[in-house]
Protein backbone atom coordinates (compact mmCIF):
# COMPACT_ATOMS: atom_id res chain seq x y z
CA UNK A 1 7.78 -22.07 10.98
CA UNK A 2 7.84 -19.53 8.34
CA UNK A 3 9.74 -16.00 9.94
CA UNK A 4 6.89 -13.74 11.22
CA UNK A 5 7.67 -10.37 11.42
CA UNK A 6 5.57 -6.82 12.56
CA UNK A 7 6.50 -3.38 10.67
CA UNK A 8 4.65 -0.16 11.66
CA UNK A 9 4.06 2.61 9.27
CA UNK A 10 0.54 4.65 9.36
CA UNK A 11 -1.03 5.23 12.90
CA UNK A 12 2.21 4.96 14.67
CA UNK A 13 2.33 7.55 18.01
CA UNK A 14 -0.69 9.33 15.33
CA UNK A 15 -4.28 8.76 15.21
CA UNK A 16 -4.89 8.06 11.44
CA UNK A 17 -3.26 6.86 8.14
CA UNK A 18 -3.36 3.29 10.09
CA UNK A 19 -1.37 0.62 8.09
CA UNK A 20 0.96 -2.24 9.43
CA UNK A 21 2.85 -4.79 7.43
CA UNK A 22 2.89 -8.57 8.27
CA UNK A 23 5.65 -9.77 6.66
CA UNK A 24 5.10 -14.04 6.41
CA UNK A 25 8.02 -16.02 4.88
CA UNK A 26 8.36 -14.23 1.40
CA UNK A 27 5.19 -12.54 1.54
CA UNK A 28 3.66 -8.73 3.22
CA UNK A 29 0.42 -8.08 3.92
CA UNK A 30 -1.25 -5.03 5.37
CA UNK A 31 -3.54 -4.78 8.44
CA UNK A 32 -5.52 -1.62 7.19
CA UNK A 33 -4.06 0.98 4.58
CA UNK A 34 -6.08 4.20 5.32
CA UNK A 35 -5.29 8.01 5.01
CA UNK A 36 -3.46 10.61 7.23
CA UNK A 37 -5.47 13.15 8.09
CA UNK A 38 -4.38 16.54 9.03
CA UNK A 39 -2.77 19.42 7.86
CA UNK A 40 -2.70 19.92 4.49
CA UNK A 41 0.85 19.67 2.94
CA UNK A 42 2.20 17.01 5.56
CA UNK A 43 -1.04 15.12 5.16
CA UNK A 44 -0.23 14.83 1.13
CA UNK A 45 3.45 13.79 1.73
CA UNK A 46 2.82 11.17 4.12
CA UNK A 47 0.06 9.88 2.28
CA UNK A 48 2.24 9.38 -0.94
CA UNK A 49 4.28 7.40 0.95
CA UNK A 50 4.21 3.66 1.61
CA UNK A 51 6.68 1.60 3.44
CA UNK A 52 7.39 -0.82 0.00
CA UNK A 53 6.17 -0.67 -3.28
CA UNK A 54 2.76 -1.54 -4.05
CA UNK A 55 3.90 -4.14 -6.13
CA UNK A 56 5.33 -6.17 -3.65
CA UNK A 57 1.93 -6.10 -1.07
CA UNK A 58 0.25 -9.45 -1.45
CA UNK A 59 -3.07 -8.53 0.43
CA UNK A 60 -4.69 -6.13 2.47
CA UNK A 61 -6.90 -7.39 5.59
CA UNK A 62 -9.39 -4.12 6.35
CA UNK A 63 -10.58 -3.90 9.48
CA UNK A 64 -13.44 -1.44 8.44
CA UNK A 65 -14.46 1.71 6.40
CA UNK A 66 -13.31 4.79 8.16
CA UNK A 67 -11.51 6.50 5.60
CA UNK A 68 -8.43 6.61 8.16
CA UNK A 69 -8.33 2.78 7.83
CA UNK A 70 -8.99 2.27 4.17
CA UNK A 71 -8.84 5.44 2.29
CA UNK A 72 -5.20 4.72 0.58
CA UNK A 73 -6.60 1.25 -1.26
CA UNK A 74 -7.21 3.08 -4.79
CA UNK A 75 -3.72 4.51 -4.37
CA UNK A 76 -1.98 1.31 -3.54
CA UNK A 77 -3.70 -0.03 -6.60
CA UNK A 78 -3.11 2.65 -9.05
CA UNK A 79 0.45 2.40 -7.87
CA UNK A 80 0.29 -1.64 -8.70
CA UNK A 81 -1.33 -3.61 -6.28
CA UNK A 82 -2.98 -6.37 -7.42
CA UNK A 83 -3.75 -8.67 -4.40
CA UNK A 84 -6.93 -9.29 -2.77
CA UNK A 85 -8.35 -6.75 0.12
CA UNK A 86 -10.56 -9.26 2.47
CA UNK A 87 -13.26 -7.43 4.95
CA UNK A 88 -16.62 -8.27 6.15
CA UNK A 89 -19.09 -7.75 3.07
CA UNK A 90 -20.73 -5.18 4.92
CA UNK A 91 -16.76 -3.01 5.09
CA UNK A 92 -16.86 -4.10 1.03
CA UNK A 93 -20.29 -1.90 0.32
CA UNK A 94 -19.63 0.67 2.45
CA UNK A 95 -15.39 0.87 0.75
CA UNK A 96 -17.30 1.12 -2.68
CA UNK A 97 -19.44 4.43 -1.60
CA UNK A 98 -16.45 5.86 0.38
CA UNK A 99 -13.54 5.28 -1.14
CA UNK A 100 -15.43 7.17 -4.34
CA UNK A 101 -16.30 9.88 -2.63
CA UNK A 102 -12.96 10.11 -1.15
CA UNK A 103 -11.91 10.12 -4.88
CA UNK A 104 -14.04 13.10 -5.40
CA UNK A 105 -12.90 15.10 -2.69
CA UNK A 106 -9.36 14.74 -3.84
CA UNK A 107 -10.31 15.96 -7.62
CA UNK A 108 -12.86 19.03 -5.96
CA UNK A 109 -9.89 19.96 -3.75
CA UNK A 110 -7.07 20.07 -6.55
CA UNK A 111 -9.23 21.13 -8.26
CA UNK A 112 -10.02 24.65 -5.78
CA UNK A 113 -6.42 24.62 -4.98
CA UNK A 114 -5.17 25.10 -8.80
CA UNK A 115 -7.63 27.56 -9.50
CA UNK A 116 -6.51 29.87 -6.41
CA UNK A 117 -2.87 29.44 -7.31
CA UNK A 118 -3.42 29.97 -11.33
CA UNK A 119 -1.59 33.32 -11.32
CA UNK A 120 1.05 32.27 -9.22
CA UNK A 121 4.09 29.91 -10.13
CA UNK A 122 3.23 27.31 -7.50
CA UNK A 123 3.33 23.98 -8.52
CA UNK A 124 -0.49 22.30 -9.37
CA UNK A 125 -1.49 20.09 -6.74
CA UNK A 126 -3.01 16.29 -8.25
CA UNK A 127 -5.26 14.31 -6.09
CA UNK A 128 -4.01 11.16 -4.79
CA UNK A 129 -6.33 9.26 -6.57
CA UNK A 130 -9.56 9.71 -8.91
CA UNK A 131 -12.79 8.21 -9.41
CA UNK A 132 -11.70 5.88 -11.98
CA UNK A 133 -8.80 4.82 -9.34
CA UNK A 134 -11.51 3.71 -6.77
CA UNK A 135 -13.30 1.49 -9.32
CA UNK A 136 -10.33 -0.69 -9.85
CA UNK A 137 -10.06 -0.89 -6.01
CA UNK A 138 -13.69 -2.01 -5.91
CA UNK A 139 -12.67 -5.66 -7.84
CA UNK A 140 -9.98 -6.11 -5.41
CA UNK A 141 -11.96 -6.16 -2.30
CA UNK A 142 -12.98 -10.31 -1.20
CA UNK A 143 -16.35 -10.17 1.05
CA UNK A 144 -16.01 -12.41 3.92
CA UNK A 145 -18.36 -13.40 6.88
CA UNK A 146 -17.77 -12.73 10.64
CA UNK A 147 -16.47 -15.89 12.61
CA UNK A 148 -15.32 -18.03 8.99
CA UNK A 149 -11.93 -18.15 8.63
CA UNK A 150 -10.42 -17.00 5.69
CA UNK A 151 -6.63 -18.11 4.12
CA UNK A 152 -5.12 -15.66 2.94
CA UNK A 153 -1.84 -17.48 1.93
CA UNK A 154 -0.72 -20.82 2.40
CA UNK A 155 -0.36 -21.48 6.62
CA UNK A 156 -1.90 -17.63 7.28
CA UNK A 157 -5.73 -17.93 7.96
CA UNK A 158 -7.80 -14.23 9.22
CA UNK A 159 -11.03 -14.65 11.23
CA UNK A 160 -13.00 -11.26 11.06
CA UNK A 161 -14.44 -10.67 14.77
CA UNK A 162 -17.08 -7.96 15.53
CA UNK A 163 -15.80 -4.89 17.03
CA UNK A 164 -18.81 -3.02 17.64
CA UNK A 165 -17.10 0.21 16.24
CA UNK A 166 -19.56 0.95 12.91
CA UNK A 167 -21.57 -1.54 10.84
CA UNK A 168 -19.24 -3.99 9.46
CA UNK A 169 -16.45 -3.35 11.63
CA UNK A 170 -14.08 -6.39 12.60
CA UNK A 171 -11.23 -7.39 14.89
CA UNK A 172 -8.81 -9.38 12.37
CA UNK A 173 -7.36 -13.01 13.90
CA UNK A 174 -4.52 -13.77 12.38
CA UNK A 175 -3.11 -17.21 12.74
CA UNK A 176 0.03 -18.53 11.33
CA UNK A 177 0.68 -21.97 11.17
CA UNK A 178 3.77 -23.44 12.40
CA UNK A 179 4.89 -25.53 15.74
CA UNK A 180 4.33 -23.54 17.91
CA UNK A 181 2.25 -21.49 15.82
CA UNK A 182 1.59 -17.96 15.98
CA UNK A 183 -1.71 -16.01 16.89
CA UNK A 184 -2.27 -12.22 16.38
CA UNK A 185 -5.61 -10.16 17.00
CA UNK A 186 -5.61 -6.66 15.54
CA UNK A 187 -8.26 -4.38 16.87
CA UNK A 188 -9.20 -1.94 14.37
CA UNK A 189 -11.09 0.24 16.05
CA UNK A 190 -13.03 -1.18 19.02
CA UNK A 191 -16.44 -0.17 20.17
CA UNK A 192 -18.61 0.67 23.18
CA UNK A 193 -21.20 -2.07 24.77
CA UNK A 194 -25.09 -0.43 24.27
CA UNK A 195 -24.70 2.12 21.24
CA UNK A 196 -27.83 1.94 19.15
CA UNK A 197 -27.96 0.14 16.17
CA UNK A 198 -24.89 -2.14 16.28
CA UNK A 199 -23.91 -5.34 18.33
CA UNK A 200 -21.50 -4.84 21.05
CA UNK A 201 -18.04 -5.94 20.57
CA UNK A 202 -17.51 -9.72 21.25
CA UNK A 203 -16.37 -10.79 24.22
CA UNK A 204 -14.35 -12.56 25.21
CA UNK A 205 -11.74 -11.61 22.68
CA UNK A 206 -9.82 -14.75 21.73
CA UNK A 207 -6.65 -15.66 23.43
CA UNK A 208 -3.76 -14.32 21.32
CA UNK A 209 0.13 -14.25 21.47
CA UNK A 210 0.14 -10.82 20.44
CA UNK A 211 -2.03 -7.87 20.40
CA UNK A 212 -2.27 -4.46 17.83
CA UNK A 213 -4.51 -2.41 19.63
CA UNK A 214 -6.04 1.18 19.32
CA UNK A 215 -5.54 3.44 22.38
CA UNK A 216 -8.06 6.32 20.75
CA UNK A 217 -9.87 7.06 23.61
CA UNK A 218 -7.53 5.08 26.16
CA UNK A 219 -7.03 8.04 28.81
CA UNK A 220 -10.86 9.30 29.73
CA UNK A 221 -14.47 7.71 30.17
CA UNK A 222 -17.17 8.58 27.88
CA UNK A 223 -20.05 9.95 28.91
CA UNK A 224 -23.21 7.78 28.96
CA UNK A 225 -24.86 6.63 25.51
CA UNK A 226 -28.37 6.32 27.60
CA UNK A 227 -27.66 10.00 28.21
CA UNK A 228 -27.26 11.52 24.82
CA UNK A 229 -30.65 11.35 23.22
CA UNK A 230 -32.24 13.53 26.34
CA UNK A 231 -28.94 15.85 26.22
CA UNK A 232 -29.36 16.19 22.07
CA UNK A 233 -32.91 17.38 22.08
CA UNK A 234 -31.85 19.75 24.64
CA UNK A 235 -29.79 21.13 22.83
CA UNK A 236 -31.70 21.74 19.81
CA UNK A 237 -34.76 22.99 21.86
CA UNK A 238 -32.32 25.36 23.50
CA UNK A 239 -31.01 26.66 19.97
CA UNK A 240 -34.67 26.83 18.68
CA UNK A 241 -35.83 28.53 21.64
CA UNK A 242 -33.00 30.95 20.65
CA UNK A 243 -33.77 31.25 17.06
CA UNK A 244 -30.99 29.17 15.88
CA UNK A 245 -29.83 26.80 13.27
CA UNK A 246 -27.84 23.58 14.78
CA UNK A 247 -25.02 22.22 12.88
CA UNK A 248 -23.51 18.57 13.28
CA UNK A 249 -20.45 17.25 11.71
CA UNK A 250 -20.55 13.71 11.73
CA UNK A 251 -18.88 10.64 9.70
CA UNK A 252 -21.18 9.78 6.89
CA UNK A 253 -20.87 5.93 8.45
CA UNK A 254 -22.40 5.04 11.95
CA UNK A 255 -22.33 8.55 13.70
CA UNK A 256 -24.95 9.79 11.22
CA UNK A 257 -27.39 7.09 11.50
CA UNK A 258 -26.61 7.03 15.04
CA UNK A 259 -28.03 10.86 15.16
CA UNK A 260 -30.47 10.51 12.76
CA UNK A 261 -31.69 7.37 15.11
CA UNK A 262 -31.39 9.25 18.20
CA UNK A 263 -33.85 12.07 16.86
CA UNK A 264 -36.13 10.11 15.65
CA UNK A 265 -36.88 8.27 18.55
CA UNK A 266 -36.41 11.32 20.82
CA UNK A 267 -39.46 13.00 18.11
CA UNK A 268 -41.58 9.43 18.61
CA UNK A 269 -41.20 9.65 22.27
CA UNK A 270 -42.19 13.63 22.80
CA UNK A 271 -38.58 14.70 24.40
CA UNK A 272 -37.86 16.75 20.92
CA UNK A 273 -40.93 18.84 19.21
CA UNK A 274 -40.34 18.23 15.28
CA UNK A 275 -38.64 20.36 13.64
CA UNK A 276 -37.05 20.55 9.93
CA UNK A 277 -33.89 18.04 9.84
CA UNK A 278 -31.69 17.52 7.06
CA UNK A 279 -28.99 14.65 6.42
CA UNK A 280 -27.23 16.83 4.19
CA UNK A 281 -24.71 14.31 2.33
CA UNK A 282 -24.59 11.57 -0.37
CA UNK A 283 -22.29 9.25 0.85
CA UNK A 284 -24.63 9.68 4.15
CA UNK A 285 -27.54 8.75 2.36
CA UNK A 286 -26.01 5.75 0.06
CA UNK A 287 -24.11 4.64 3.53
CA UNK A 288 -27.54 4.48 5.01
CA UNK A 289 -29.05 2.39 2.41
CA UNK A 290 -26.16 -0.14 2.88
CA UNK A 291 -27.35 -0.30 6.67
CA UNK A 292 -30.89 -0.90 5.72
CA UNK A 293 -28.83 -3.76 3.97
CA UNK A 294 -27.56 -5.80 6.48
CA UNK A 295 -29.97 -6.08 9.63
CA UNK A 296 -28.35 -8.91 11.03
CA UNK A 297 -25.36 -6.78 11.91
CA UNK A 298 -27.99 -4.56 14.19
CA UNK A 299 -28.60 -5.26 18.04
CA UNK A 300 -31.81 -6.91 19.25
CA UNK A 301 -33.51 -3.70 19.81
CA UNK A 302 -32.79 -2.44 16.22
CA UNK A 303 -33.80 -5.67 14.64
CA UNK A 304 -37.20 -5.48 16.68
CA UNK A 305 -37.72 -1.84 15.63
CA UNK A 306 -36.86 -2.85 12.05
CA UNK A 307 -39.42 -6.17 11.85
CA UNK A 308 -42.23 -3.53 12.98
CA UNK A 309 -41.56 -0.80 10.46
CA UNK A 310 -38.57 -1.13 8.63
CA UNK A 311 -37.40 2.52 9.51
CA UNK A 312 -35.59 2.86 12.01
CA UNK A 313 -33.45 5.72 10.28
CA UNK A 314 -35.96 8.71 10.85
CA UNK A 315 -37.26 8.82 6.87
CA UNK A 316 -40.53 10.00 7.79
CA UNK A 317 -39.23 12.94 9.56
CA UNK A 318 -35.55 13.62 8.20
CA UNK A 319 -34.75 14.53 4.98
CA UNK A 320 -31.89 13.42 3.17
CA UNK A 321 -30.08 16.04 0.60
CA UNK A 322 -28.19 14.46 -2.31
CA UNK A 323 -28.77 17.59 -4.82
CA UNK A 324 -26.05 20.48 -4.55
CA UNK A 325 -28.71 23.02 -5.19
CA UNK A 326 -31.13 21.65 -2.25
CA UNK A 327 -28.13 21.89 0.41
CA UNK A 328 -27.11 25.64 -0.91
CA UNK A 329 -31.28 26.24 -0.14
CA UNK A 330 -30.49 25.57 3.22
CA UNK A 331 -27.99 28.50 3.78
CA UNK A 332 -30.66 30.51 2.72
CA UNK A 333 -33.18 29.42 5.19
CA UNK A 334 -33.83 31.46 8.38
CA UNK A 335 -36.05 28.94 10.16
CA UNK A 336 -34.56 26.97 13.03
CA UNK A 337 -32.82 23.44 11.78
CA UNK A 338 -30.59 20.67 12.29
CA UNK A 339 -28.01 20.39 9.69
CA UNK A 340 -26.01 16.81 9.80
CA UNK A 341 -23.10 17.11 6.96
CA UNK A 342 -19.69 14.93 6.28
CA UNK A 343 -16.79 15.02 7.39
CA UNK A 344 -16.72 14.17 10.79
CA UNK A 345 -13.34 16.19 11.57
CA UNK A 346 -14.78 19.31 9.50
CA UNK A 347 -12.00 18.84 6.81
CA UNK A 348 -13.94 18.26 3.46
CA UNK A 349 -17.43 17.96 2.20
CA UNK A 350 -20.83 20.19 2.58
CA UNK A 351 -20.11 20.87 6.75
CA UNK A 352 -18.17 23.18 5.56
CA UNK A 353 -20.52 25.19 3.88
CA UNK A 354 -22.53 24.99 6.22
CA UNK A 355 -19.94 25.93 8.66
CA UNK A 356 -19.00 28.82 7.06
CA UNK A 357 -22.23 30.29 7.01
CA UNK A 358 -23.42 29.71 10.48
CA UNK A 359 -20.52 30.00 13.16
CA UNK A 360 -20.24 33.20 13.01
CA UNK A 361 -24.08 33.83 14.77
CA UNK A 362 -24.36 33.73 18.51
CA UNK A 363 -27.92 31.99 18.30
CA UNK A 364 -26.12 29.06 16.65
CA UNK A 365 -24.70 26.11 17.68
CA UNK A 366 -22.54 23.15 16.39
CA UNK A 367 -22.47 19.79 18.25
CA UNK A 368 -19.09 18.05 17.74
CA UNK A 369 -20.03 14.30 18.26
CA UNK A 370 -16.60 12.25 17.85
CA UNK A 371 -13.17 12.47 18.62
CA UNK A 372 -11.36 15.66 16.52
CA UNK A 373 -7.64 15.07 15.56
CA UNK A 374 -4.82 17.28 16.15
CA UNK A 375 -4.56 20.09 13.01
CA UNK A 376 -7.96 19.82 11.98
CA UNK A 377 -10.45 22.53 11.59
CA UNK A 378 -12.76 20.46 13.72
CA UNK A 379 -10.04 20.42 16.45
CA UNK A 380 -9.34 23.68 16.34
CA UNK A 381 -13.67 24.43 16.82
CA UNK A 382 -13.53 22.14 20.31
CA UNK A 383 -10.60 24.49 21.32
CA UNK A 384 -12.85 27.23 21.03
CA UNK A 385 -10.62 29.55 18.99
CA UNK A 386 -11.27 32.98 18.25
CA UNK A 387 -11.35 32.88 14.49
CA UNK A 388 -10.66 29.70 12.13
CA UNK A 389 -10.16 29.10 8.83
CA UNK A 390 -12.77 27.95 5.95
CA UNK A 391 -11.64 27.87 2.56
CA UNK A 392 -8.24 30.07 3.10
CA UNK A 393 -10.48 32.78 4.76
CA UNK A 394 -10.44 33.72 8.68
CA UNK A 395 -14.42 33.60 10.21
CA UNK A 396 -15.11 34.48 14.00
CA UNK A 397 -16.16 31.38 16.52
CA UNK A 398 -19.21 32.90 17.85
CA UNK A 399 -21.62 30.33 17.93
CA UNK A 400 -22.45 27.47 21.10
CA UNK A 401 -19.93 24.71 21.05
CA UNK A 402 -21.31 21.82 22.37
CA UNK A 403 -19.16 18.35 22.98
CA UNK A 404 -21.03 15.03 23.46
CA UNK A 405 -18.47 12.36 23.45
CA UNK A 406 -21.14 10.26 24.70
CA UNK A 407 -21.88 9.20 20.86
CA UNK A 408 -18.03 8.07 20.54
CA UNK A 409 -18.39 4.52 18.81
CA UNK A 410 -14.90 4.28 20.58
CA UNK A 411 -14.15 1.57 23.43
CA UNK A 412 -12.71 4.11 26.75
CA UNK A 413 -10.77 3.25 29.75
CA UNK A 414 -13.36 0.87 31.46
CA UNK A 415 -14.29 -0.76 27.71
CA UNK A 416 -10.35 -1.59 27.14
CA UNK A 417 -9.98 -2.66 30.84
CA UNK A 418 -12.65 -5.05 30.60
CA UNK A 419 -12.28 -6.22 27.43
CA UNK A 420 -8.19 -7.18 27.83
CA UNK A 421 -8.75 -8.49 31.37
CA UNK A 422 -9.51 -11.68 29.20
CA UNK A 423 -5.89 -11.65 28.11
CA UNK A 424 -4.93 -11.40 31.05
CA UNK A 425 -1.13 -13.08 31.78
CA UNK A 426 -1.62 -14.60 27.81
CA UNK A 427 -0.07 -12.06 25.75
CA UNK A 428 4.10 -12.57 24.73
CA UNK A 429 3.94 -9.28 23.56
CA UNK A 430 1.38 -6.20 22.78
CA UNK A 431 1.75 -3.05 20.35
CA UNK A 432 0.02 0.31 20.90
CA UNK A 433 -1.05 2.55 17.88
CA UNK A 434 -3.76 4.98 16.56
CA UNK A 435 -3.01 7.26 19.53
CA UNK A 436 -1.53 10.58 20.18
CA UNK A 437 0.02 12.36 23.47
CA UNK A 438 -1.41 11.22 26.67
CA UNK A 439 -3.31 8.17 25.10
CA UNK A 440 -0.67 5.45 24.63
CA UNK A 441 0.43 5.53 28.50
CA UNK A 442 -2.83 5.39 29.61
CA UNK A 443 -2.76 2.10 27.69
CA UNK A 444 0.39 0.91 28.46
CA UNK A 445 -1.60 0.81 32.29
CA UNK A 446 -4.38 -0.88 31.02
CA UNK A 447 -1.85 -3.35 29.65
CA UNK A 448 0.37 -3.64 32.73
CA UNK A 449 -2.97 -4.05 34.80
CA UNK A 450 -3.93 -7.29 32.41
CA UNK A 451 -0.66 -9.14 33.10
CA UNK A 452 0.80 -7.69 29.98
CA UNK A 453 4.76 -6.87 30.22
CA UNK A 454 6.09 -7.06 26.85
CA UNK A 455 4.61 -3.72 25.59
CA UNK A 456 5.89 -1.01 22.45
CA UNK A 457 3.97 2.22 21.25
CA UNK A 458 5.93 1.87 17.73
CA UNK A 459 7.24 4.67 15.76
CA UNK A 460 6.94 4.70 12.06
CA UNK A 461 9.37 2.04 10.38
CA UNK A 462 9.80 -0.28 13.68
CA UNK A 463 10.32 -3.50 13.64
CA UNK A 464 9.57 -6.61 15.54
CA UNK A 465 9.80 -10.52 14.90
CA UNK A 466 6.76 -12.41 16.53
């Protein structure tokens, strides 16, 4: 058999940038090649950087959309990739919308940033990538359906899996041919069982020789999803009760149709009195679109709701923003509101905007709904600071923080626990990433508990022959 061998690079002992080379005979292909997220000028270096040249990367298999996972494609390719990026064909439409407005973000920012520092002699900061960047990367990405093996080179074959995580999201099988042969599942990101919208993960996963697996939310149980449409429209009856506008970070894909479900059910079904609520994002409204696109990819009691009126999204009673000039309106509204705005982590995009101009009001309140990496601005909002940064100036934290990790589309303790338990005694070997502090020990137990012995939480640049 050709000589398999594992090299780590993004989303080693971190949370994002996830990328890991398969190296196959003479050939390297990456399992995911996303961005770093974080603070500023470590999250540019290590996002220029890439474990081999471009040139030399054969293929990419994506596990899904998350900019974390797939945000450094139109880098890799104006840098000289040229091989093939293979995801589910719902991962392909949603890449397209993302990955350009990840472009755009990166030419707005430098774009700020040089401005501010035009009277100085700092150096001029480029984006990583333009729009004209993510184009090419949209004819390199190969559409392929769950459960149909793909080859990706001669003897390697990848079977995208459902993962539950957002629409289109896929465990990758990879199996290498050889006597024995070799078989490798990389998780992605793994989701919860009963999230609106989606399928659950599949399970049983397939037995494997060797695992990649997230430990995101490895260390602490998630509150219920059952739970979170009651606990929502309290919330926002609270605020309104109060006189106050509520503000909701949320990734563009899955969280914000998972919201924008939630409140329109919770309006249908008389726990939330309507009020004015506004999907304040493009990519949020294209990304929706692409869901309306692929029904089969929703759960039996999204499908149902979708044969009976084909809106399950809340269109009759949310209003999605594209227009700069309608979301600047809503800063100048007094009226109580929901506000849902990109990014998730509060580092780019309208929320912060919106941000700016509410936190600072008691009567207020922002709902964090997913997990908040370390040196972001939405991290340092769940910590309750005092003050925080927006836009290089310091604004006071007085609004209601609320946390409902009940909307994580993240598997927990009790998710990883049951799904491994499968694997149980099977695995040669298993390898721990897209986790920080506590996270990879908590599922290095979840491992042990499964049968599994052979385990690593890699650093950047380690090695290992399958």
């Amino acid at each position: 058999m050709s000589r398999a061998e594992l090299t780590f690079h993004g989303a080693a002992r971190r949370t994002t940038g996830s990328m890991h080379l398969l190296r196959y005979g003479r050939r390297t292909f990456a399992l995911d090649a996303g961005l770093f997220q974080g603070k500023r000028g470590e999250a540019r270096h290590m996002n220029k950087e890439f474990p081999l040249r471009p040139r030399e990367l054969d293929a990419v298999l994506l596990s899904h959309a998350h900019i974390d996972h797939s945000g450094n494609i139109p880098q890799l390719v104006s840098r000289g990739f040229t091989g093939k990026v293979h995801a589910t064909g719902a991962t392909c439409d949603l890449c397209r919308i993302m990955l350009a407005d990840s472009a755009h973000i990166q030419e707005e920012d430098a774009r700020f940033w040089n401005e501010k520092r035009a009277k100085s002699d700092e150096e001029k900061i480029e984006p990583l990538y333009t729009n004209d960047d993510a184009k090419k990367a949209e004819r390199h990405f190969t559409p392929t359906d769950y459960d149909k093996p793909v080859e990706f080179a001669d003897g390697a074959k990848a079977t995208f899996i459902e993962a539950g995580h957002i629409l289109g999201s896929a465990c990758v099988l990879v199996e290498l041919d050889g006597d024995p042969g070799v078989r490798l599942l990389y998780t992605g990101d793994l989701g919860r069982r009963n999230m609106p919208i989606l399928r659950d993960p599949v399970e049983p996963l397939p037995e494997v020789d060797y695992l990649i697996t997230e430990c995101t939310y490895a260390d602490r149980h998630h509150e219920n999803p059952t739970d979170m449409k009651q606990r929502l429209a309290r919330i926002i009856t609270q605020t309104r009760d109060a006189g106050g506008k509520v503000v909701i970070p949320a990734f563009s894909i899955g969280r914000t149709q998972n919201i924008a479900y939630y409140l329109s059910r919770a309006m249908n079904e008389g726990l939330l009195e309507p009020l004015p609520i506004y999907v304040d994002s493009p990519l949020s409204v294209n990304a929706t679109e692409v869901f309306k696109k692929y029904p089969e990819c929703y759960d039996d009691k999204a499908r149902r709701l979708h044969s009976e009126n084909g809106d399950i999204f809340g269109e009759g009673r949310i209003s999605f923003i594209t227009q700069v000039e309608e979301s600047k309106r809503l800063n100048e509204m007094d009226e109580p509101m929901v506000i849902i705005a990109s990014s998730g982590m509060c580092e780019a995009g309208r929320i912060l905007h919106h941000l700016k101009n509410n936190i600072a009001e008691e009567a207020n309140t922002v709902i964090i709904v997913g997990f908040q990496a370390q040196h972001t601005l939405g991290r340092r909002i769940v910590e309750r600071r005092e003050e925080v940064k927006i836009f290089g100036r310091m604004y006071p934290l007085l609004c209601r923080i609320e946390v409902l990790n009940g909307f994580s589309a993240h598997a927990d303790r009790r998710d990883f626990a049951r799904m491994f338990d499968s694997l149980a005694g099977k695995l040669k070997g298993a390898f721990i990433v897209h986790g920080e502090g506590s996270q990879p020990a908590a599922m290095t137990e979840i491992l042990n508990s499964a049968g599994c012995r052979n385990i690593h939480v890699p650093a950047p640049g380690d090695s290992f022959e399958l």
